[in-house]
N, C-alpha and C. Protein backbone atom coordinates (compact mmCIF):
# COMPACT_ATOMS: atom_id res chain seq x y z
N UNK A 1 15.97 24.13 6.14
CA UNK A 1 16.35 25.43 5.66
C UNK A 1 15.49 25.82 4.46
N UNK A 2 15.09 24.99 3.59
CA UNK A 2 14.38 25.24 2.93
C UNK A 2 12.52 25.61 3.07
N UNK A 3 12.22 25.47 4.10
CA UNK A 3 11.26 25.48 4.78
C UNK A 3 10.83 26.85 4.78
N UNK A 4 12.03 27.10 5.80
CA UNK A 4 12.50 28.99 6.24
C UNK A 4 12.46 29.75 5.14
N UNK A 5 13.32 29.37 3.88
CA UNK A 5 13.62 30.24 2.97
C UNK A 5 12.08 30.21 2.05
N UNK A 6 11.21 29.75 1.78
CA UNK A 6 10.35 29.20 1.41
C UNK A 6 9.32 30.01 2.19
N UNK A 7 8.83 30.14 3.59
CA UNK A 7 8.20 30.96 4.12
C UNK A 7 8.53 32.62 3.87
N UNK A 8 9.80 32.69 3.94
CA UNK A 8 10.20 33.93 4.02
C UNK A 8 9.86 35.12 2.81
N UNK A 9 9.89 33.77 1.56
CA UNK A 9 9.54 34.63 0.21
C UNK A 9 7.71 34.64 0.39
N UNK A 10 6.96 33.99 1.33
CA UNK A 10 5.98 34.45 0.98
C UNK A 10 4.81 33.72 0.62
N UNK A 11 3.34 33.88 0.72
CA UNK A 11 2.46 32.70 0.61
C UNK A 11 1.61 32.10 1.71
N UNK A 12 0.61 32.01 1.91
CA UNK A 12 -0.51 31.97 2.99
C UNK A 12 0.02 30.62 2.83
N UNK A 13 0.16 29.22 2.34
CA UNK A 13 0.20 28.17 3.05
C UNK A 13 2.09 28.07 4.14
N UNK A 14 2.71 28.66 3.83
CA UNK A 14 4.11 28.67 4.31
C UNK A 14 4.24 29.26 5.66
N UNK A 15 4.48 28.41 7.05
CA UNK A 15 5.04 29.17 8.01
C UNK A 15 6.41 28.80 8.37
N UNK A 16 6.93 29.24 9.04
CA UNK A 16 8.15 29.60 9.69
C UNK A 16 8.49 28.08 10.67
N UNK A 17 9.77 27.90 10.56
CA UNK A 17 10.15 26.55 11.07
C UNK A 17 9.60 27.10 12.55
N UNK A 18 10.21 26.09 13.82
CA UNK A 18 10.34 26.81 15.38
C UNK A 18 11.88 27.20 15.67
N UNK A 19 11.75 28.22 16.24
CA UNK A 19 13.54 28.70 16.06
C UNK A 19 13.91 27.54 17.09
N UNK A 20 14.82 27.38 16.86
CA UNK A 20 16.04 26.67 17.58
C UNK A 20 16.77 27.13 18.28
N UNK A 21 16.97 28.51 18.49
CA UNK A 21 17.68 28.85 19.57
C UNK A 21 16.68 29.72 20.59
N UNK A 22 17.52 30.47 20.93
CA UNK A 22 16.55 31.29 22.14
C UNK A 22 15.30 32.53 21.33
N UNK A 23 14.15 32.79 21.48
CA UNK A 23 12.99 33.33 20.99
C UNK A 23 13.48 34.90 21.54
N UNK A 24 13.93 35.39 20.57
CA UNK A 24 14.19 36.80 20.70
C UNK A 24 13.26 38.10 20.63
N UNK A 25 12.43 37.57 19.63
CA UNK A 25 11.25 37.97 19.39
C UNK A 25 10.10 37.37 18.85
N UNK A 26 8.68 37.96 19.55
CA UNK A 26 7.33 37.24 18.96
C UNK A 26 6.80 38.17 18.24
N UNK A 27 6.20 37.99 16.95
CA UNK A 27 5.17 38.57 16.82
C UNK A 27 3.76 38.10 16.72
N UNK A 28 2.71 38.90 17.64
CA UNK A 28 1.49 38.09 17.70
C UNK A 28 0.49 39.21 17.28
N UNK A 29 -0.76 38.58 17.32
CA UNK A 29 -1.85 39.38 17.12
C UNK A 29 -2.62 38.90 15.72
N UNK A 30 -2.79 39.96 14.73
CA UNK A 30 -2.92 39.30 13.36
C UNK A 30 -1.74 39.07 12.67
N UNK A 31 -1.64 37.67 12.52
CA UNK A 31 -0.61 37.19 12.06
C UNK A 31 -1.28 35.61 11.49
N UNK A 32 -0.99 35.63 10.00
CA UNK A 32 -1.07 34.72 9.01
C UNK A 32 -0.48 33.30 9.50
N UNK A 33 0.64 33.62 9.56
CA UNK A 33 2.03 31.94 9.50
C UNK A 33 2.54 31.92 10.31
N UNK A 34 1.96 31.38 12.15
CA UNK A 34 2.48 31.04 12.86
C UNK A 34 3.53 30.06 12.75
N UNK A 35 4.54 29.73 14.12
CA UNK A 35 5.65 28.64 12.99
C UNK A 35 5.16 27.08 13.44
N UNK A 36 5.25 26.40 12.18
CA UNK A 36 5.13 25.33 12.07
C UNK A 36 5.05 24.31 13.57
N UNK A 37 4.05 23.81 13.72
CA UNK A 37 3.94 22.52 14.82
C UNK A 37 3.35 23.73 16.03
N UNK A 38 3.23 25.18 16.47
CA UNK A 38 3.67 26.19 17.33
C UNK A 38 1.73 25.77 17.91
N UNK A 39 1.92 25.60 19.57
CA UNK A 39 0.63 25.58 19.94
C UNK A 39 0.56 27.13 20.11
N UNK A 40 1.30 27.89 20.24
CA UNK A 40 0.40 29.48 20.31
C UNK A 40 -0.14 29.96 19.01
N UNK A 41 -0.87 29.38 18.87
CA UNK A 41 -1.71 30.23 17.54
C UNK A 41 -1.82 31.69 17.25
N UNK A 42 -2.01 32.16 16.36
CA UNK A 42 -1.89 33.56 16.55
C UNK A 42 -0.26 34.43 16.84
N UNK A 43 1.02 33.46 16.79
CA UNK A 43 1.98 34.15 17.43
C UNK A 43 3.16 33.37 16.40
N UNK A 44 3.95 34.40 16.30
CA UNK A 44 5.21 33.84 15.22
C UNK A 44 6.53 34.26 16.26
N UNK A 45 7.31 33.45 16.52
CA UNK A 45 8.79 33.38 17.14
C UNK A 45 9.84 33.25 16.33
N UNK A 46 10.64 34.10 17.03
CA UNK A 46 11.95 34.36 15.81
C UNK A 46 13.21 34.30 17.01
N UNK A 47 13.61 33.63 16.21
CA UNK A 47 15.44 33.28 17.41
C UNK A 47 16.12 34.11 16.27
N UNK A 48 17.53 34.53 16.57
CA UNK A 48 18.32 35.56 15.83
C UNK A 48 19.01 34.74 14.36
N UNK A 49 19.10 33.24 14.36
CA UNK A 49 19.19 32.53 12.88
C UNK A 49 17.96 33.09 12.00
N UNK A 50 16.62 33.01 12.44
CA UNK A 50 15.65 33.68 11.55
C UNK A 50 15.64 34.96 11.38
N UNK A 51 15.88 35.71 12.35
CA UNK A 51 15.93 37.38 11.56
C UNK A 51 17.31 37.23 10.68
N UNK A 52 18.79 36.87 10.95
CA UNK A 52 19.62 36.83 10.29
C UNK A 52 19.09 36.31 9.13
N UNK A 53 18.55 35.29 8.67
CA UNK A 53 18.09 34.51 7.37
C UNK A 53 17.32 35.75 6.33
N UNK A 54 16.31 36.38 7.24
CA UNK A 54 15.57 37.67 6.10
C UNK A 54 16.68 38.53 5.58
N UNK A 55 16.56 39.49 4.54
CA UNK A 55 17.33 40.27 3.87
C UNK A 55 17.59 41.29 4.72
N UNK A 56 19.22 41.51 4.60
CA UNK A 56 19.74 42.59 5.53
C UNK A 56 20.16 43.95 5.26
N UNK A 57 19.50 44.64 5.78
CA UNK A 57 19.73 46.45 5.49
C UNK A 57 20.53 46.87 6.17
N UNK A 58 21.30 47.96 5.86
CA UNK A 58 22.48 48.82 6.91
C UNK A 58 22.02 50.29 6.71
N UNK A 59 22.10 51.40 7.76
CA UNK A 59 22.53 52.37 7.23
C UNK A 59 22.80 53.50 8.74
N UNK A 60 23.56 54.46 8.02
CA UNK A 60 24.28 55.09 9.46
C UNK A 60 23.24 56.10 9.59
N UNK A 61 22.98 56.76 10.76
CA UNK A 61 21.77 57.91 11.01
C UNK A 61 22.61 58.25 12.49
N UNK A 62 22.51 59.35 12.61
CA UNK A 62 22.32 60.07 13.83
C UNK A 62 21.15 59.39 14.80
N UNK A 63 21.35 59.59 16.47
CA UNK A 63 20.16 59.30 17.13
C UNK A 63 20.28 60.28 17.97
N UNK A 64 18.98 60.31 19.24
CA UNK A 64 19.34 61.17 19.95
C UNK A 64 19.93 60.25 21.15
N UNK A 65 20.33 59.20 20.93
CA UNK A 65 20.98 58.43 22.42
C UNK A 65 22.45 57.47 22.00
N UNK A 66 23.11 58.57 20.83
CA UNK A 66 24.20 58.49 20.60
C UNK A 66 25.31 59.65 20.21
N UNK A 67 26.26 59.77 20.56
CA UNK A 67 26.73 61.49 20.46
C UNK A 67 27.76 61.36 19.13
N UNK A 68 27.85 60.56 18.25
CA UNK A 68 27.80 60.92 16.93
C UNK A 68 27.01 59.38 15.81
N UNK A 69 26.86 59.62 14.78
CA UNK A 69 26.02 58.93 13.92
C UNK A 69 26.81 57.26 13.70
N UNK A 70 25.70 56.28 14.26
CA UNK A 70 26.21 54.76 14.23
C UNK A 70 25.42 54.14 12.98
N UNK A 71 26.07 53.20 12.46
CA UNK A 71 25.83 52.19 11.79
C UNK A 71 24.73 50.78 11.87
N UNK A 72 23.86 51.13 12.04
CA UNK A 72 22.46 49.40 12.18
C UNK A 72 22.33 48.86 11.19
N UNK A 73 22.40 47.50 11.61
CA UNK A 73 21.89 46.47 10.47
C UNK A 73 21.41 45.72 11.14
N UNK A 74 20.25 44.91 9.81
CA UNK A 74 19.04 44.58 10.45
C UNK A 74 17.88 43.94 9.31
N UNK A 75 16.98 43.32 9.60
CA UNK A 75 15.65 43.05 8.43
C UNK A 75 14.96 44.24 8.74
N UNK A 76 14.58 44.39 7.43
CA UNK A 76 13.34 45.80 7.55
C UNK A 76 12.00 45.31 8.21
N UNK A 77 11.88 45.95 9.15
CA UNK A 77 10.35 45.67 9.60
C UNK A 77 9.26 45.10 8.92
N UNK A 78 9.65 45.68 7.53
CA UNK A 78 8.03 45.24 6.79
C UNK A 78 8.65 43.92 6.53
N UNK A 79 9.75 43.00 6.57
CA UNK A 79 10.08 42.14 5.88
C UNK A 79 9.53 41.05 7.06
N UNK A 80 10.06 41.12 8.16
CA UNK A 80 9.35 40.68 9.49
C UNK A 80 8.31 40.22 9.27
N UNK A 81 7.49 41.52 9.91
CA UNK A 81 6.06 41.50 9.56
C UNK A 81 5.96 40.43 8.29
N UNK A 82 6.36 40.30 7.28
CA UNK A 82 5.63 39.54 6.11
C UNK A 82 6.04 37.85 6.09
N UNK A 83 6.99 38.01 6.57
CA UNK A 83 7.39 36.70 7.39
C UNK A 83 6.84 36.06 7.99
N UNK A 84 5.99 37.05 8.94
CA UNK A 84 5.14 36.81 9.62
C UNK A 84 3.24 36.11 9.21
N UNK A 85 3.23 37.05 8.06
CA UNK A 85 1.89 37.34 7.58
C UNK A 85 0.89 38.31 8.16
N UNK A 86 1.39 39.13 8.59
CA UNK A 86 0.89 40.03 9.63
C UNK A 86 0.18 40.95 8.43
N UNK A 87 -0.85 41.41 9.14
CA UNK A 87 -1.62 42.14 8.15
C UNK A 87 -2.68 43.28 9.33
N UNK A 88 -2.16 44.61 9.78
CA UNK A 88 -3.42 45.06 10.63
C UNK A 88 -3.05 46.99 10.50
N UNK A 89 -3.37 47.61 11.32
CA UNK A 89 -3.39 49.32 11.22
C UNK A 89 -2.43 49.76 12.25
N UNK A 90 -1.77 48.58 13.33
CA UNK A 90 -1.48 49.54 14.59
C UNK A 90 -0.37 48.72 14.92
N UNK A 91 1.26 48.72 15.20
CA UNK A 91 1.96 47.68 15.75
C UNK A 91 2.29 48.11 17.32
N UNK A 92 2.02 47.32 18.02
CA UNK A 92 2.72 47.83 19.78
C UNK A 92 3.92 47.26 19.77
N UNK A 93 4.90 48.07 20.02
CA UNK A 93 5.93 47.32 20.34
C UNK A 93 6.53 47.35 21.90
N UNK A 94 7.21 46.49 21.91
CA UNK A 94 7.29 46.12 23.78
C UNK A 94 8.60 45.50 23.46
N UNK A 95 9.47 46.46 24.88
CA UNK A 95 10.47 45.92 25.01
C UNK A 95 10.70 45.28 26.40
N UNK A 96 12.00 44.32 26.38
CA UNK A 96 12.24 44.08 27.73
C UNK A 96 11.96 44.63 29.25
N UNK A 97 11.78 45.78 29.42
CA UNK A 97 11.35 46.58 30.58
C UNK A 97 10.40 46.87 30.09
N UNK A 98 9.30 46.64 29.36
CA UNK A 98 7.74 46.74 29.28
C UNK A 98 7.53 47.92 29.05
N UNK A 99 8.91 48.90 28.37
CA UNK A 99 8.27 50.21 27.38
C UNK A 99 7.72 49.44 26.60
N UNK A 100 6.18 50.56 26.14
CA UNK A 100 5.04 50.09 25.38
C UNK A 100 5.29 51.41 23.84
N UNK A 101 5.14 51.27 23.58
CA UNK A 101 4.92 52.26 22.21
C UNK A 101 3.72 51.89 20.96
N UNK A 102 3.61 52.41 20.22
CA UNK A 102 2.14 52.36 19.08
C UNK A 102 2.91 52.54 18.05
N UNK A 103 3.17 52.36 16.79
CA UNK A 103 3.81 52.85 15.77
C UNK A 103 2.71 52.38 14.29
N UNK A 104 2.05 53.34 13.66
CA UNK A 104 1.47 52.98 12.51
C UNK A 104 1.78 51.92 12.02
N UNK A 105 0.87 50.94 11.44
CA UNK A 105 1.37 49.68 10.42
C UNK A 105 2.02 50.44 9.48
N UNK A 106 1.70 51.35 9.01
CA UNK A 106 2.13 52.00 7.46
C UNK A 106 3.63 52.54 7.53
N UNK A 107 4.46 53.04 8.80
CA UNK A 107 5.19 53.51 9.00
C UNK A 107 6.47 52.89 8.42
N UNK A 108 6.34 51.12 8.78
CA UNK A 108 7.30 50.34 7.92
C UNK A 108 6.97 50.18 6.55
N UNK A 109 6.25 50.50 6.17
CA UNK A 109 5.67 50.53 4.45
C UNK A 109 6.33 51.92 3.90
N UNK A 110 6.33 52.52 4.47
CA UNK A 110 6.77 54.43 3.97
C UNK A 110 7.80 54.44 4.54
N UNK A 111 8.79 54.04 5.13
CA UNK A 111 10.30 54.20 5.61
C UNK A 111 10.71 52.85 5.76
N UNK A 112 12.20 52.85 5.42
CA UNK A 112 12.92 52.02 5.86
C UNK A 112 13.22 51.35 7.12
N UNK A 113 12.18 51.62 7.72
CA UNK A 113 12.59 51.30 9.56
C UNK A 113 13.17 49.61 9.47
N UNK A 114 14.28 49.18 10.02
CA UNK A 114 14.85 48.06 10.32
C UNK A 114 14.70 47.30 11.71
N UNK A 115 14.78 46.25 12.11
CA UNK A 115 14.80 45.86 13.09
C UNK A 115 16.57 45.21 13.56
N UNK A 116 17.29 46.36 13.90
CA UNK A 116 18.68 46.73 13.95
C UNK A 116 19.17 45.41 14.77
N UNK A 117 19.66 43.99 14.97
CA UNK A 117 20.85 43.39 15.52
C UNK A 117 22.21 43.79 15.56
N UNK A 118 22.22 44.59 14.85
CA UNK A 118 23.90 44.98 14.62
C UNK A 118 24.08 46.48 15.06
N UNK A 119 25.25 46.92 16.01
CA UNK A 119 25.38 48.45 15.69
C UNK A 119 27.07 48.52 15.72
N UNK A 120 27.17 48.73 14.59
CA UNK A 120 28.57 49.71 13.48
C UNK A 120 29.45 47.96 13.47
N UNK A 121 28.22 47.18 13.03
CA UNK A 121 29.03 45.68 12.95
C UNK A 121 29.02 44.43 13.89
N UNK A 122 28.79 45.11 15.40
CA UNK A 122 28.61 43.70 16.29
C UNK A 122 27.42 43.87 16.85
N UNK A 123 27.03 42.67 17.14
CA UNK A 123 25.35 41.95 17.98
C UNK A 123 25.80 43.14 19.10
N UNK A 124 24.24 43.20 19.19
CA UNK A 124 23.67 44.22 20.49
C UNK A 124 23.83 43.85 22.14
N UNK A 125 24.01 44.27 23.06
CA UNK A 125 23.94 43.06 24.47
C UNK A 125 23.09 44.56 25.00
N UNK A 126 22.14 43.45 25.73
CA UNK A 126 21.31 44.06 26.49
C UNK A 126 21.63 45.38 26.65
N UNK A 127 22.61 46.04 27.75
CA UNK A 127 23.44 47.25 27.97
C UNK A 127 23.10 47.78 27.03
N UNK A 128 23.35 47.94 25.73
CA UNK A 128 23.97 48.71 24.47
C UNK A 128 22.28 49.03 23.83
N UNK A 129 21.22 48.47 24.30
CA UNK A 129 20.10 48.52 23.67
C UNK A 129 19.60 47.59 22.69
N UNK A 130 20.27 45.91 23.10
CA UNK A 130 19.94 44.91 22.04
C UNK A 130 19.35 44.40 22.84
N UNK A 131 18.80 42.82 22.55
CA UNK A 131 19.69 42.64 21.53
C UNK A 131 18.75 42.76 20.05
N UNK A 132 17.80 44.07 20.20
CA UNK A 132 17.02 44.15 19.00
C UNK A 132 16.87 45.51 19.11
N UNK A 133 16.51 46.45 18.02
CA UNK A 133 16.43 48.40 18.28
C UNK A 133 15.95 48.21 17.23
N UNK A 134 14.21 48.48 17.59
CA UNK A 134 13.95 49.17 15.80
C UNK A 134 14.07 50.86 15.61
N UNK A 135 14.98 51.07 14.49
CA UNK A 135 15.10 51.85 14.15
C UNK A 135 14.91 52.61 12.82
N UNK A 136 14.55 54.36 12.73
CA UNK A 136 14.12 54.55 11.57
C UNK A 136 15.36 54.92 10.64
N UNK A 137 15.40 55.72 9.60
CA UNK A 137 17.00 56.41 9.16
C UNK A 137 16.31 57.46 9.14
N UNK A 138 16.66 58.60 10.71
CA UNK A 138 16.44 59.38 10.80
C UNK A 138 17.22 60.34 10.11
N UNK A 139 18.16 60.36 9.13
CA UNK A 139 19.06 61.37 8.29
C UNK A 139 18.33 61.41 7.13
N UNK A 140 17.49 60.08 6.82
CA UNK A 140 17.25 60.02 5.53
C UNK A 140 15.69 61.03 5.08
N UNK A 141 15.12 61.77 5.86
CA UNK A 141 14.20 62.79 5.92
C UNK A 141 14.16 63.34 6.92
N UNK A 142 14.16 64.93 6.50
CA UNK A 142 14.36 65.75 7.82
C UNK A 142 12.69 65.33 8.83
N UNK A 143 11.45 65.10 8.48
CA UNK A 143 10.48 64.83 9.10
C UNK A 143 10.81 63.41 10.15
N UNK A 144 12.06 62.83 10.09
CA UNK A 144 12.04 61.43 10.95
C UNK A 144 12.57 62.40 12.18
N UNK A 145 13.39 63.27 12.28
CA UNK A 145 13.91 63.65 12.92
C UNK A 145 13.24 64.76 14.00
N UNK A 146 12.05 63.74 14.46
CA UNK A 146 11.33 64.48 15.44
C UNK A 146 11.31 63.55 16.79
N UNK A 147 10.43 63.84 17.93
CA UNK A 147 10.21 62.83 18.80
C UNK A 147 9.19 62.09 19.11
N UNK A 148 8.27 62.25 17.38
CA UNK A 148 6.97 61.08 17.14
C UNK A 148 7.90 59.99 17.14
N UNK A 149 8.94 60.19 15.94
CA UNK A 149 9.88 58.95 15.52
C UNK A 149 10.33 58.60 16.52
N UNK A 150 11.28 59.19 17.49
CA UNK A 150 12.07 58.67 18.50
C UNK A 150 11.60 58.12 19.23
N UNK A 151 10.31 58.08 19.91
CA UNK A 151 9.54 57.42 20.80
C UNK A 151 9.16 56.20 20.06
N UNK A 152 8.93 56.08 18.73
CA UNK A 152 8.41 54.69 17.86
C UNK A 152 9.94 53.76 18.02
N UNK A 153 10.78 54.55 18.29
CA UNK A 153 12.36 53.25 17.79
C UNK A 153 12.09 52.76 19.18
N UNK A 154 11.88 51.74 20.09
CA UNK A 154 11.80 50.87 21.01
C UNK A 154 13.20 49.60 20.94
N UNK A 155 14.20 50.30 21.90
CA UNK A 155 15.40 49.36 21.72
C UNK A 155 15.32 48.08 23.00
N UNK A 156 15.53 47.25 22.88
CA UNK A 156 15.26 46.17 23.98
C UNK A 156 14.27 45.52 23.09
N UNK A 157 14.12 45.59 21.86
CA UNK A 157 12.42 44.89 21.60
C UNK A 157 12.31 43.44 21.41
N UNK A 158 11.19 43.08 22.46
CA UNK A 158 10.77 41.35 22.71
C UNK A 158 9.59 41.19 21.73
N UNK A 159 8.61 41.98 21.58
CA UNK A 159 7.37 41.48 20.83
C UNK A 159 6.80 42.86 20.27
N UNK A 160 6.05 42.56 19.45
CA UNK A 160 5.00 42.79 18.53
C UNK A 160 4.02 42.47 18.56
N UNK A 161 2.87 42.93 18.82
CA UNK A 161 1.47 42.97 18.34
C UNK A 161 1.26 43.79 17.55
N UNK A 162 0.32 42.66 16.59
CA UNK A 162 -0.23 43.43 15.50
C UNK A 162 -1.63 43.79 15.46
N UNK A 163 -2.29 45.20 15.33
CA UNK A 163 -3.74 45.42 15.90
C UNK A 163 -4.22 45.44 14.24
């Protein structure tokens, strides 16, 4: 545990234990701190003990694929990413059914976007759009509240590349 917590704050020699449970998400591409012992080079795996372990954000927003405003919680994207060591201009994100999307690196730097496990309190199941939704707080500026943003929130999300 100390390993984890230790990577998480940060530091080119520190990577990430190997999750222990099921690999919920990868992020690959440019990426610093693959996890420890991991023959995929280039690729960081996260089971839901490691995103739970990063610092957790909440906040309620309206969507357009909910008919009144829910509650996500979640690590902020950029926290991920740094977890990661990810460092590039372009993230793809890919979900379970192989929606593809592009979302600026900078986008998690300039908004709060989270990588949501929780909605209004319990884990996501497939159905519901888990068990991962990145999402932005589209209430929190009227400019999120377009369908650049909505097309960037990718719910089902398995991986990350970082360009």
């Amino acid at each position: 545990m100390l390993a984890l917590g230790a990577a998480l704050l940060g530091g080119a020699a520190h990577a990430l234990e190997q999750p222990l449970g099921t690999v919920l998400l990868s992020v690959t591409g440019k990426v610093r701190k693959p996890n420890v012992n991991s023959t995929a080079g280039g690729r960081v795996d996260f089971d839901m003990a490691m995103l739970e372990a990063l610092a957790q954000s909440s906040f309620s927003t309206r969507t357009p694929w909910f008919a009144k405003a829910r509650r996500f919680t979640g690590p902020l994207l950029r926290d991920v990413l740094a977890a990661a060591g990810a460092q590039g201009t372009l993230l793809r994100l890919v979900a379970l059914n192989d929606y593809r999307v592009d979302m600026p690196f900078e986008d998690c730097q300039r908004h709060d976007v989270i990588v949501a496990r929780l909605l209004d309190g319990q884990p996501m199941a497939v159905r519901d759009k888990g068990p991962l939704f990145v999402v932005y707080p589209f209430d929190a500026q009227p400019e999120l509240r377009s369908a650049t943003y909505y097309t960037r929130s990718a719910w089902q999300l398995r991986s990350i590349d970082v360009l």
